[in-house]
Protein backbone atom coordinates (compact mmCIF):
# COMPACT_ATOMS: atom_id res chain seq x y z
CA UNK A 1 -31.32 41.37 71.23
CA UNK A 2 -32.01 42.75 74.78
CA UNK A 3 -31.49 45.90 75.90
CA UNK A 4 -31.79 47.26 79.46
CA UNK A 5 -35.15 49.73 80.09
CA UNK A 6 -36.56 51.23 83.14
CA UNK A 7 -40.09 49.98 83.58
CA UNK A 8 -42.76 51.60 86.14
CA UNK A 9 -45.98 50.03 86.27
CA UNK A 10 -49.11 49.71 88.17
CA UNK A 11 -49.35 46.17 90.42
CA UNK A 12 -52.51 46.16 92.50
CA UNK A 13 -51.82 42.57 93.44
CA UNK A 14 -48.73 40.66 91.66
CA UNK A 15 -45.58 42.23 90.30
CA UNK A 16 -45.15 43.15 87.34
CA UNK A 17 -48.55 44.52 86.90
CA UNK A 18 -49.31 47.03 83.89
CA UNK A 19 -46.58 48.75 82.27
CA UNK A 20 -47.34 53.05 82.56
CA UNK A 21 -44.32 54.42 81.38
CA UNK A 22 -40.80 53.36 80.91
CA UNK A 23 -37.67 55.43 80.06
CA UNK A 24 -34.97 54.38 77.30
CA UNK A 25 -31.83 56.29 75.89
CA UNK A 26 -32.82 59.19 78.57
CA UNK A 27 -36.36 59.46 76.86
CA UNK A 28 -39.76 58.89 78.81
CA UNK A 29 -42.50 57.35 76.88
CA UNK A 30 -46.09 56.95 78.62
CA UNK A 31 -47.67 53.60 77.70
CA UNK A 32 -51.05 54.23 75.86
CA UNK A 33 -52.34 51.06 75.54
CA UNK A 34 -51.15 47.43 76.38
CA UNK A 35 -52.06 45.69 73.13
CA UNK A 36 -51.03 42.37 74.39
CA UNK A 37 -49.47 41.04 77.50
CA UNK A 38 -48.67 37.13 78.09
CA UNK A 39 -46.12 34.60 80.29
CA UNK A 40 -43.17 32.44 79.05
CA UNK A 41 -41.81 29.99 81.40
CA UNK A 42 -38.67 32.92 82.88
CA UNK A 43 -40.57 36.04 82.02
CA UNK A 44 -43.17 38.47 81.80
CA UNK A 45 -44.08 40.06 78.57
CA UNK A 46 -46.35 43.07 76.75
CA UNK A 47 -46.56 44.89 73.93
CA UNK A 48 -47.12 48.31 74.47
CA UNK A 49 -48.34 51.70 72.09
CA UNK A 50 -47.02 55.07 72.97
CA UNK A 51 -47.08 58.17 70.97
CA UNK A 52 -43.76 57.13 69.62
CA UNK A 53 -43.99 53.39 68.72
CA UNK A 54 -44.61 50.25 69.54
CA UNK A 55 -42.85 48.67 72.28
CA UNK A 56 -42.09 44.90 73.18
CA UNK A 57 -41.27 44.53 77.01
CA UNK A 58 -39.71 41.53 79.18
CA UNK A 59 -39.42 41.22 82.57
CA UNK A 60 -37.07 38.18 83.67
CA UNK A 61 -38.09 37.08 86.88
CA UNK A 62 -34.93 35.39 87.85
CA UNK A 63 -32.55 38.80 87.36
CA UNK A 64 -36.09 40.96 88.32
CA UNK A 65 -34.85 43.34 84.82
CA UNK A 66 -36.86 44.65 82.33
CA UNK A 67 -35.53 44.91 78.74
CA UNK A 68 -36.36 45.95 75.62
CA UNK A 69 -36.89 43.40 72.96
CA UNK A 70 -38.18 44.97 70.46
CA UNK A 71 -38.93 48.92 69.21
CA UNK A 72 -41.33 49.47 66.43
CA UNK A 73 -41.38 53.40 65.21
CA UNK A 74 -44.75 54.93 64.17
CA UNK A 75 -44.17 57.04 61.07
């Protein structure tokens, strides 16, 4: 399931570029490290750690959103 997020991120030369924070259910979470980051054929996508969990990010280049695919606590 996909859920709308708010995204900002650092693009030196292509959008979307790295993913440095992104705010969901009125929270902010800084991105700490982009574990992985790769293309499907509609969208943009990374996995990203932050001090609260693990987050799996899309950005749909048709609709230019970002959403949430996935949210992985850390315990």
């Amino acid at each position: 399931m996909y859920r709308p997020i708010i995204v900002h991120c650092r693009a030196e030369y292509a959008y979307p570029g790295r993913p440095l924070r992104l705010i969901w259910e009125e929270r902010e979470y800084h991105v700490e490290q982009v574990l992985r980051a790769w293309r499907e054929p509609d969208a943009h996508c990374f996995l990203v750690a932050t001090n609260e969990g693990i987050f799996e990010l899309t950005y749909l280049l048709a609709s230019d959103d970002w959403m949430l695919r996935q949210f992985t606590p850390t315990f």
